[in-house]
C-alpha atoms as a PDB file:
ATOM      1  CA  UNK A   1      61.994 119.066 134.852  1.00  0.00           C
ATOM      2  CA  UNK A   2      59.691 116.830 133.257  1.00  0.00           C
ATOM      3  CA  UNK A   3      59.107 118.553 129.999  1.00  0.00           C
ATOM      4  CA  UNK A   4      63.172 118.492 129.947  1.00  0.00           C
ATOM      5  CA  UNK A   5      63.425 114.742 130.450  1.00  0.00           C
ATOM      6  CA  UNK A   6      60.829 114.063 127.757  1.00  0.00           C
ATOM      7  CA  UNK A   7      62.876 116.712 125.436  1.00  0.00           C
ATOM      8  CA  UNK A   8      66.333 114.640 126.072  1.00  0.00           C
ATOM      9  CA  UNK A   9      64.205 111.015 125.509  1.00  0.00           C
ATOM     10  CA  UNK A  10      63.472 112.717 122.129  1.00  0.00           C
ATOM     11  CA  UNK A  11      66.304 114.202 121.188  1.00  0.00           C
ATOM     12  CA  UNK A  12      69.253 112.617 123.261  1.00  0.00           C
ATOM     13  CA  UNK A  13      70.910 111.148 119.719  1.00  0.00           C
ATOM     14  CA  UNK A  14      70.940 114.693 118.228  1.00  0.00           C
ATOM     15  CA  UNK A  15      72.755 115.847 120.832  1.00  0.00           C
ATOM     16  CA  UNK A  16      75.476 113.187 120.773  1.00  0.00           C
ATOM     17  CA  UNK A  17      75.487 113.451 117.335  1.00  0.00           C
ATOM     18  CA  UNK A  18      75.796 117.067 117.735  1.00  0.00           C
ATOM     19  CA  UNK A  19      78.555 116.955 119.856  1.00  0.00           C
ATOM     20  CA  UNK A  20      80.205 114.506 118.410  1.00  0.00           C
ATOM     21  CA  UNK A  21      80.499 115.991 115.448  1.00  0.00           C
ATOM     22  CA  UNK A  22      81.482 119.054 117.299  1.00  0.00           C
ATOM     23  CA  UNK A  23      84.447 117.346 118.917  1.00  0.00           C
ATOM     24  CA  UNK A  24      85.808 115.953 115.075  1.00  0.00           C
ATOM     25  CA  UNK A  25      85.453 119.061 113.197  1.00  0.00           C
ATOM     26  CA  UNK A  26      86.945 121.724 116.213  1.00  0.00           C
ATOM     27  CA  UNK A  27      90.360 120.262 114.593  1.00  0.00           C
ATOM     28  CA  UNK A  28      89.236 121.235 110.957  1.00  0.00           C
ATOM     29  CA  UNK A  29      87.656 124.357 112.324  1.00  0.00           C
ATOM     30  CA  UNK A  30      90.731 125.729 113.892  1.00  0.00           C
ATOM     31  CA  UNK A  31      92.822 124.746 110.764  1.00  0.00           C
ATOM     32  CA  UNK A  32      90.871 126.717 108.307  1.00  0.00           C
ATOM     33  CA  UNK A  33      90.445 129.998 110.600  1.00  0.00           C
ATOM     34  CA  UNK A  34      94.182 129.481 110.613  1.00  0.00           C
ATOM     35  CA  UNK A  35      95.002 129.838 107.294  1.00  0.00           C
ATOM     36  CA  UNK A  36      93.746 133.253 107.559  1.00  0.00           C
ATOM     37  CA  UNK A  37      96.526 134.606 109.962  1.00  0.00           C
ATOM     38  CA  UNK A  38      98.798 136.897 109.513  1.00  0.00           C
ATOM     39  CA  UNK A  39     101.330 135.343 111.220  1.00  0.00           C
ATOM     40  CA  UNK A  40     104.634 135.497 109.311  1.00  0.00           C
ATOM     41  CA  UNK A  41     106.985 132.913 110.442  1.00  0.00           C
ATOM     42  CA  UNK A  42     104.860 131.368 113.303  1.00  0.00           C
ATOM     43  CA  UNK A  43     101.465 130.483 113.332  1.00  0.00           C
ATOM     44  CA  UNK A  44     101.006 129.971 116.790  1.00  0.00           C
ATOM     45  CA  UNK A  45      99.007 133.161 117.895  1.00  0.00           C
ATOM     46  CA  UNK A  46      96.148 134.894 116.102  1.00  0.00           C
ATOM     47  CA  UNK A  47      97.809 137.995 115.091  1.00  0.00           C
ATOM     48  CA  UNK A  48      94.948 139.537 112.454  1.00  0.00           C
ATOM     49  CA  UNK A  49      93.333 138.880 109.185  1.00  0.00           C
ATOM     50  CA  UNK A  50      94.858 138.358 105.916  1.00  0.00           C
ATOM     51  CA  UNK A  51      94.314 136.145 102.353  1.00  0.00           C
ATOM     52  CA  UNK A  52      97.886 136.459 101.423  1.00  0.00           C
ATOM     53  CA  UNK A  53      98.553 133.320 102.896  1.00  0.00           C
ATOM     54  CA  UNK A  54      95.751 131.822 100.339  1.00  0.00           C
ATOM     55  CA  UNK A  55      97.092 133.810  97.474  1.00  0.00           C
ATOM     56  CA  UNK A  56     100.502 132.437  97.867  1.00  0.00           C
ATOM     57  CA  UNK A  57     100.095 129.236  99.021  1.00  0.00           C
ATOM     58  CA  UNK A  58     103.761 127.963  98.293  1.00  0.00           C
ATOM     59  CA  UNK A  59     104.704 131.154 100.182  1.00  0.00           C
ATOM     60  CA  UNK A  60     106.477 128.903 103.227  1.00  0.00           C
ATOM     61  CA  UNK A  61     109.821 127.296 101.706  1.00  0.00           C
ATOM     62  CA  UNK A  62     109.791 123.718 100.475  1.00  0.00           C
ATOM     63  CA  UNK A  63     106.135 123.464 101.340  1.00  0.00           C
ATOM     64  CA  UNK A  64     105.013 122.550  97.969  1.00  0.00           C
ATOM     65  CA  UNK A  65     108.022 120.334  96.845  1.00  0.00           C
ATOM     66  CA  UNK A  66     106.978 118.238  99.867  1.00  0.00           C
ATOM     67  CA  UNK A  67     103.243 118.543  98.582  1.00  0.00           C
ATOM     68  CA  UNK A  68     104.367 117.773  95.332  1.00  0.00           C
ATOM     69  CA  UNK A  69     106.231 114.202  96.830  1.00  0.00           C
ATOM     70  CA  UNK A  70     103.098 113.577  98.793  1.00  0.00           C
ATOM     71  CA  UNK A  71     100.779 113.518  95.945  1.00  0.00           C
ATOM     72  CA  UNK A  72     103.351 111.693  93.498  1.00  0.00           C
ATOM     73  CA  UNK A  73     103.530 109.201  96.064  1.00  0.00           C
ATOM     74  CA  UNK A  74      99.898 109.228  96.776  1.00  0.00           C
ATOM     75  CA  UNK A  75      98.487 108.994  92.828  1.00  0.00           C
ATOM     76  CA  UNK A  76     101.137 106.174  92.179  1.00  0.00           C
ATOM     77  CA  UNK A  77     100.411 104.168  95.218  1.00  0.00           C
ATOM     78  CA  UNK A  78      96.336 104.316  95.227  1.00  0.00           C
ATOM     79  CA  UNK A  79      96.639 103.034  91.583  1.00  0.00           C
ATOM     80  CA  UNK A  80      98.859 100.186  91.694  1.00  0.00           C
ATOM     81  CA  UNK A  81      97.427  99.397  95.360  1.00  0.00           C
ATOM     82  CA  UNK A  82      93.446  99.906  93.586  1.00  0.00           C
ATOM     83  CA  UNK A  83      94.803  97.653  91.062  1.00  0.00           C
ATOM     84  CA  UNK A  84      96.022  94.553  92.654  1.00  0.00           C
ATOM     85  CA  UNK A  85      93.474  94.937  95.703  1.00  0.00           C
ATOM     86  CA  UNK A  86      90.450  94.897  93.253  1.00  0.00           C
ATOM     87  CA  UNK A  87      92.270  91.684  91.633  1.00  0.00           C
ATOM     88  CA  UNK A  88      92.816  89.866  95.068  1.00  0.00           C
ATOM     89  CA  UNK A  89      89.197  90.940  95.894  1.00  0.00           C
ATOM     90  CA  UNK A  90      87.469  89.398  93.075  1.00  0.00           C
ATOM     91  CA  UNK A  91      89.634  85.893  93.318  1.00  0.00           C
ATOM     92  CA  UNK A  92      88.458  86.123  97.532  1.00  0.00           C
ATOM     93  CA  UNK A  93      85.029  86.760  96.853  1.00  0.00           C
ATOM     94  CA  UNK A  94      84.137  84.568  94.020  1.00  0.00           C
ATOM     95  CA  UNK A  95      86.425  81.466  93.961  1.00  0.00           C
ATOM     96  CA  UNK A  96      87.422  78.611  95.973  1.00  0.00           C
ATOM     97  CA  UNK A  97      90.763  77.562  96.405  1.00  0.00           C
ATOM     98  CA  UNK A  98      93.418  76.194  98.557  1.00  0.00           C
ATOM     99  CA  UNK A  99      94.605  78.737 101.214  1.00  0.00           C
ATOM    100  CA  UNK A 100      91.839  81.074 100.638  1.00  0.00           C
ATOM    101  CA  UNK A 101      90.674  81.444 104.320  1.00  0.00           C
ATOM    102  CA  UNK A 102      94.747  81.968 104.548  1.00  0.00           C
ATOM    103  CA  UNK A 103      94.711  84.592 102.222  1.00  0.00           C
ATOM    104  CA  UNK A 104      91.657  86.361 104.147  1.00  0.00           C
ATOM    105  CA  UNK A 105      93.617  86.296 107.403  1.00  0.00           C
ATOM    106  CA  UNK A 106      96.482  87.608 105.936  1.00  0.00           C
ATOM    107  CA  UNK A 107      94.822  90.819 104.405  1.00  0.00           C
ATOM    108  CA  UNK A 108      94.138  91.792 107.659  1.00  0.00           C
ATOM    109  CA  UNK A 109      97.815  91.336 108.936  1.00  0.00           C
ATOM    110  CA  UNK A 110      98.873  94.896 107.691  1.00  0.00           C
ATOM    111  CA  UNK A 111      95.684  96.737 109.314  1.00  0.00           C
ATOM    112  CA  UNK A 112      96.066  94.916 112.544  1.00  0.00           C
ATOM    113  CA  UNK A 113      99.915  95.574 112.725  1.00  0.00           C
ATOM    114  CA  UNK A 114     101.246  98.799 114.590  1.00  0.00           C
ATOM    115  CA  UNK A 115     102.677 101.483 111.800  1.00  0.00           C
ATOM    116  CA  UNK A 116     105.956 101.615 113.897  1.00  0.00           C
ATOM    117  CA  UNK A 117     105.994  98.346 113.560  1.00  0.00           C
ATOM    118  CA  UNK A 118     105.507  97.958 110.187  1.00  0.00           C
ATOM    119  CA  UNK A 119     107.622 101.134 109.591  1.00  0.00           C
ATOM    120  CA  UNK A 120     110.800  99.610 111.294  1.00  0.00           C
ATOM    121  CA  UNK A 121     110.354  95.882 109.755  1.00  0.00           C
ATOM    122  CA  UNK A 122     110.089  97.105 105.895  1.00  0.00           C
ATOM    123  CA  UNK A 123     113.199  99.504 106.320  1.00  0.00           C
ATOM    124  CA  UNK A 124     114.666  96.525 107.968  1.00  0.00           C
ATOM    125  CA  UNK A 125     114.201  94.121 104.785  1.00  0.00           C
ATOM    126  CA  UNK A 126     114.953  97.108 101.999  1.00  0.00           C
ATOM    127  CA  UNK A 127     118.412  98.148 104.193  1.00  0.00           C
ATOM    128  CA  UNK A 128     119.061  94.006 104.047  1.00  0.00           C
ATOM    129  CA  UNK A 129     117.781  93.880 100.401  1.00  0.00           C
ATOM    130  CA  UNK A 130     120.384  96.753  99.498  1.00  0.00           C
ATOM    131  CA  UNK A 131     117.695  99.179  98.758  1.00  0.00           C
ATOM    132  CA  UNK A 132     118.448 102.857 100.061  1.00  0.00           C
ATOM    133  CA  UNK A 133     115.691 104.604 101.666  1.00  0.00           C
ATOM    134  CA  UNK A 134     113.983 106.810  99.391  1.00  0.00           C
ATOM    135  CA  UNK A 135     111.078 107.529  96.771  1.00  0.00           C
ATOM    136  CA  UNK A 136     110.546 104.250  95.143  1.00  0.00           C
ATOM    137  CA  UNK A 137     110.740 102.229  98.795  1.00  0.00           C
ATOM    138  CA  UNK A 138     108.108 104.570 100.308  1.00  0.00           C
ATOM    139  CA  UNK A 139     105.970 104.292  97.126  1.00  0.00           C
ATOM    140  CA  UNK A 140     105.886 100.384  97.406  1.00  0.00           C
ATOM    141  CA  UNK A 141     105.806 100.446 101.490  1.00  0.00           C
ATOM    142  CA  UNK A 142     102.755 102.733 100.794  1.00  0.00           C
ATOM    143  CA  UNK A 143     100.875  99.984  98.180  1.00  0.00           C
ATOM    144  CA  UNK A 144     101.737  96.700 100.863  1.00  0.00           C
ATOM    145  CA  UNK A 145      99.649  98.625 103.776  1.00  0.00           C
ATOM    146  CA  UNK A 146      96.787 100.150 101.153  1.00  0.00           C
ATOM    147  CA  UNK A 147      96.053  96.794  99.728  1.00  0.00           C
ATOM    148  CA  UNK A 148      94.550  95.381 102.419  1.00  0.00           C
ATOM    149  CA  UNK A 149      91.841  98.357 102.854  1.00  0.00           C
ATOM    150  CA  UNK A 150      91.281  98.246  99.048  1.00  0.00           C
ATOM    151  CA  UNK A 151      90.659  94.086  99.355  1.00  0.00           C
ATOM    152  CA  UNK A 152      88.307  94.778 102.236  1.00  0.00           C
ATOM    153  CA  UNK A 153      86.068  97.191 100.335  1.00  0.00           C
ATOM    154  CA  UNK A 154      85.659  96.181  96.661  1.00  0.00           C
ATOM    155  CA  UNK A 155      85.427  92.448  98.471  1.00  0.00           C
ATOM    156  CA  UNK A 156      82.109  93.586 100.546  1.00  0.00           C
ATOM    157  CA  UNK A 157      80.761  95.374  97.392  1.00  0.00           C
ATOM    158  CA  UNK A 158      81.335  91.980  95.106  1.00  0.00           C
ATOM    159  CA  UNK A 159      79.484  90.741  98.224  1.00  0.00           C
ATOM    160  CA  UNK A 160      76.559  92.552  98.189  1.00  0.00           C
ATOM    161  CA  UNK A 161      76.093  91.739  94.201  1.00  0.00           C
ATOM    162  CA  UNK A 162      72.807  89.931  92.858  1.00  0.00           C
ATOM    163  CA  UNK A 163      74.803  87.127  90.846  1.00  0.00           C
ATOM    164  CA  UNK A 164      71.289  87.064  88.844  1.00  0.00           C
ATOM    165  CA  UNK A 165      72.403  89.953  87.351  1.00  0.00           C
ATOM    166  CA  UNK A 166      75.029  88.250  85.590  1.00  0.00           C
ATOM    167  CA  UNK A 167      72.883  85.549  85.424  1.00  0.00           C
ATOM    168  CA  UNK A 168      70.605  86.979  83.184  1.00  0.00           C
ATOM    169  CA  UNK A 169      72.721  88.955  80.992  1.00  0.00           C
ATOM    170  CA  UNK A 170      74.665  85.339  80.164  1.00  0.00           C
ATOM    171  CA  UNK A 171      71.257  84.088  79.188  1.00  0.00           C
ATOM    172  CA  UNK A 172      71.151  87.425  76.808  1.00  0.00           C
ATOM    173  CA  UNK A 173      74.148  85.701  75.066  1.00  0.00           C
ATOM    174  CA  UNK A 174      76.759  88.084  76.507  1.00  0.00           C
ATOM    175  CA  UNK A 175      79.826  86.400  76.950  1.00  0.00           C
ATOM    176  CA  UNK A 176      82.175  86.105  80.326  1.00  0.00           C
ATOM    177  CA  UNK A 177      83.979  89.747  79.646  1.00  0.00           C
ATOM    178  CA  UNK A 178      80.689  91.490  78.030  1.00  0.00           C
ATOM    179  CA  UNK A 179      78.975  90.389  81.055  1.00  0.00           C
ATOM    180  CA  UNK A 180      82.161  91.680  83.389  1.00  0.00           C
ATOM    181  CA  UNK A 181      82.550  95.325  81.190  1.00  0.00           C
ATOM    182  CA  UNK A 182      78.664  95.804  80.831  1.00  0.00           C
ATOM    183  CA  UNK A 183      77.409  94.593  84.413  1.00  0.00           C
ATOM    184  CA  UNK A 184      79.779  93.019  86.991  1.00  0.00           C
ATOM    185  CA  UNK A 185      82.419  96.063  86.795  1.00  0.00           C
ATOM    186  CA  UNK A 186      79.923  99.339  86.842  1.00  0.00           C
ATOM    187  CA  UNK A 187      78.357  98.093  89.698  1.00  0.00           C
ATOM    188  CA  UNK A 188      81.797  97.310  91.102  1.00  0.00           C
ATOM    189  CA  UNK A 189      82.737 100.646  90.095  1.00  0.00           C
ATOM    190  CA  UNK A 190      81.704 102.334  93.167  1.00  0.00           C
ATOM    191  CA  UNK A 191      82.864 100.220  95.676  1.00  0.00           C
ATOM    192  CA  UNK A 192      86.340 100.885  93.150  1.00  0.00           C
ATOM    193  CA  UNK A 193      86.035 104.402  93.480  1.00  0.00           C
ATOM    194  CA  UNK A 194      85.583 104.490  97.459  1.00  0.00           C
ATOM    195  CA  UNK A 195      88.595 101.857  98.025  1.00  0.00           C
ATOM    196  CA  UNK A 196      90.905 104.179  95.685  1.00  0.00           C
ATOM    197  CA  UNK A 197      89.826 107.608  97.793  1.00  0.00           C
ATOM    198  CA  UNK A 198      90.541 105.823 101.253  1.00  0.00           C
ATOM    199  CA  UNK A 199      93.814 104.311  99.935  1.00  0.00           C
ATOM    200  CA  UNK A 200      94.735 107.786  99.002  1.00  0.00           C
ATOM    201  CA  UNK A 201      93.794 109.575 101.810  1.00  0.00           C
ATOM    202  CA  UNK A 202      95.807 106.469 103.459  1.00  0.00           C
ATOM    203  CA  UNK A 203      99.048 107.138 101.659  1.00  0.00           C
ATOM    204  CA  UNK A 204      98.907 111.293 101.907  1.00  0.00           C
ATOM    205  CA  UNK A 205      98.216 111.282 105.299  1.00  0.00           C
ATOM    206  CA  UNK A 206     100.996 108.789 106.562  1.00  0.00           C
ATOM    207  CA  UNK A 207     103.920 110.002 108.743  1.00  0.00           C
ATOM    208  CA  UNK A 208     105.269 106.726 110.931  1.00  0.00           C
ATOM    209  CA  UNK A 209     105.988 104.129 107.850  1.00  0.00           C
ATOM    210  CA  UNK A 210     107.421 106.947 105.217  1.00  0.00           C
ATOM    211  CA  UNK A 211     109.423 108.563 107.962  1.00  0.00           C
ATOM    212  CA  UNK A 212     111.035 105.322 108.212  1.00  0.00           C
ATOM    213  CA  UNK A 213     111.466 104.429 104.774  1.00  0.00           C
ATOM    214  CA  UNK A 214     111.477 107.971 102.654  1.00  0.00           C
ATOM    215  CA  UNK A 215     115.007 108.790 103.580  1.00  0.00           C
ATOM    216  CA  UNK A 216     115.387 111.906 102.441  1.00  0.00           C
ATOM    217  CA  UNK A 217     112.842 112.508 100.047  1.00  0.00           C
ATOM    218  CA  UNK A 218     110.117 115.612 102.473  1.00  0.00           C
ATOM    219  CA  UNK A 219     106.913 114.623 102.283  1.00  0.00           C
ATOM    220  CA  UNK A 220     104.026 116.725 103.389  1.00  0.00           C
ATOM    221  CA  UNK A 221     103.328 115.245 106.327  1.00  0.00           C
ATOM    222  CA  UNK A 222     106.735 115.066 107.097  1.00  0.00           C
ATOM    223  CA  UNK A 223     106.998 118.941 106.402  1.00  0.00           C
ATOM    224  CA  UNK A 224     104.243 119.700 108.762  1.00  0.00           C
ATOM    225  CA  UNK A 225     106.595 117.805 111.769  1.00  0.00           C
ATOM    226  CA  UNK A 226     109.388 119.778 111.129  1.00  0.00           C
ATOM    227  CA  UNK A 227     107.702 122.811 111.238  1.00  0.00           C
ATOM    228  CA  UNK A 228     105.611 121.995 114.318  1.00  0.00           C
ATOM    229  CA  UNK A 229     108.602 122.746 116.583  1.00  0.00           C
ATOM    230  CA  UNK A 230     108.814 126.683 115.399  1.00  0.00           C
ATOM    231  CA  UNK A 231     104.902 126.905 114.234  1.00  0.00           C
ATOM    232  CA  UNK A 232     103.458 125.357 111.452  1.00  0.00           C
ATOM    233  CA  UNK A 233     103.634 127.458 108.775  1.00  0.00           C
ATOM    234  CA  UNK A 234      99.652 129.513 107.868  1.00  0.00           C
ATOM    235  CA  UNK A 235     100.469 128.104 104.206  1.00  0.00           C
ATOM    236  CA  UNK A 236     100.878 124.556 105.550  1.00  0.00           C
ATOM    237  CA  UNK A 237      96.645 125.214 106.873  1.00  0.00           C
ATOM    238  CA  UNK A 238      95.484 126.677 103.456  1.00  0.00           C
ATOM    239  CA  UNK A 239      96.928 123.354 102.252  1.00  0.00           C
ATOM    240  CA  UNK A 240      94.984 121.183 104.681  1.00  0.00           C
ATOM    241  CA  UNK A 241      91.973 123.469 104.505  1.00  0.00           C
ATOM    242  CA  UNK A 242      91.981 122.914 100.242  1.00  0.00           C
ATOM    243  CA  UNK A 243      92.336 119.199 100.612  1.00  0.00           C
ATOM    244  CA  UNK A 244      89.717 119.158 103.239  1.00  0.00           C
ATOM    245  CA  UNK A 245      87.208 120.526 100.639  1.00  0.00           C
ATOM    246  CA  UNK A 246      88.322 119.278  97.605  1.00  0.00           C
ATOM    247  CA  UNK A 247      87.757 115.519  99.677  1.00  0.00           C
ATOM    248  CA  UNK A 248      84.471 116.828 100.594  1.00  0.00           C
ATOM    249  CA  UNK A 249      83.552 118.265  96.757  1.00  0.00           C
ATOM    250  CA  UNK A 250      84.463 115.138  95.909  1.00  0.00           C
ATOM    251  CA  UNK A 251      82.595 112.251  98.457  1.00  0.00           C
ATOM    252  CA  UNK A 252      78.892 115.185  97.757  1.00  0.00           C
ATOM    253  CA  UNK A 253      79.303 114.835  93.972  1.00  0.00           C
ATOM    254  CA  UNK A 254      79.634 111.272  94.436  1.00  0.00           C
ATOM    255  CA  UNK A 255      76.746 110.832  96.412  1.00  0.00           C
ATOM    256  CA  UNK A 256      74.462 113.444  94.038  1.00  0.00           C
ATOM    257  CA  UNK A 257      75.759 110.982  91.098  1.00  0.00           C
ATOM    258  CA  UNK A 258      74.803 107.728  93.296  1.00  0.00           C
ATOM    259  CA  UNK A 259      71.192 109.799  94.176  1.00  0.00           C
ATOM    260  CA  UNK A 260      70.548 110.571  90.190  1.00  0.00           C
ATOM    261  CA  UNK A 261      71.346 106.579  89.570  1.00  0.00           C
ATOM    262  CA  UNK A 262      69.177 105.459  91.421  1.00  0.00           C
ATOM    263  CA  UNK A 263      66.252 107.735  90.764  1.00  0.00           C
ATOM    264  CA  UNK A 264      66.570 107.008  86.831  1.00  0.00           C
ATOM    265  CA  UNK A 265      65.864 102.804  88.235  1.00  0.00           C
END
């Protein structure tokens, strides 16, 4: 008993760790084993082994024109949301003005506010405005709630900056936008990089706000809902499962890149 409570004093964070992890990646887990079945039109129960479902993965109809929407909306959003959030985020974290502590309050106003909320209010003002429901509302419904997370994390990486970096490449003779393109921006560039792939993950992933406002333009996630109620499709997992690795690809070859950077210093 003893040599068991000394093992748990030891290790009792691995083992939440462990099963926490456990507990977020069953989800993922099940998704990806999945994608394997052979289960024609439902994909409810494990019914054998196949990898025609990853062979043809726009096997399921409409799967990948709803794909297709979800990344068009994704890749136009994260880039005009990446845009404006990284300008807001430099004007919060490096000058003083009137209604700036406003301003910081009200970035936080979209990731404090329900989605259904949010959902209901901006189909509310584009049905008032005249707008019908559609690609182009969802797209800009998509950029109002990804700005604030964009704002929030180039704004703590301009935070974390030594301003004696700029400092001393003034005193070098560089002027205000050498000193931004050779010093301010690449070591922006990261905290860039991570706002974009969380605004993107943001805008793919939503269902409440573009069920509201997409009319009827199918998204993916939208897709997926439909096709809960008679079994989501096995092509609709091998889907999930690719994104799931291509996100992961992605944040490791990132942080190999980040490792290599700072090795060469």
């Amino acid at each position: 008993m003893k040599k068991l409570t000394r093992w748990l004093s030891k290790n009792l964070i691995k083992v939440y760790a462990f099963l926490g992890f456990t507990y977020l990646f069953i989800p993922v887990f099940y998704t990806f084993a999945f994608s394997f079945n052979d289960s024609g039109r439902s994909n409810l129960v494990w019914k054998g082994f196949t990898l025609k479902n990853w062979k043809n993965p726009c096997g399921a109809p409409d799967i990948c024109m709803a794909l297709g929407n979800s990344l068009k909306i994704g890749l136009i959003s994260t880039i005009l949301a990446t845009i404006l959030g990284t300008l807001i985020a430099f004007a919060l974290g490096r000058y003083k003005f009137a209604g700036r502590s406003t301003t910081n309050l009200l970035i936080f106003l979209p990731m404090a506010t329900p989605e259904i909320v949010l959902g209901a209010s901006l189909l509310t003002m584009f049905l008032n405005l005249g707008i019908t429901p559609g690609l182009v509302p969802t797209i800009i419904a998509h950029v109002m709630f990804c700005i604030s997370f964009v704002v929030v994390t180039v704004k703590a990486r301009i935070a974390s900056l030594d301003p004696r970096l700029e400092q001393a490449a003034m005193d070098l003779y560089a002027n205000e936008w050498q000193t931004f393109r050779r010093v301010t921006l690449p070591l922006v560039a990261p905290g860039i990089a991570a706002a974009a792939l969380l605004s993107f993950s943001l805008s793919f992933d939503d269902f409440i706000i573009t069920n509201f406002n997409s009319g009827t333009v199918t998204t993916f996630p939208k897709f997926v809902y439909t096709a809960a109620a008679r079994g989501i499709p096995a092509q609709a997992n091998v889907i999930g499962s690719s994104m799931f690795f291509i996100a992961l690809i992605v944040v490791i070859a990132g942080q190999i890149l980040s490792n290599k950077r700072k090795a060469k210093i």
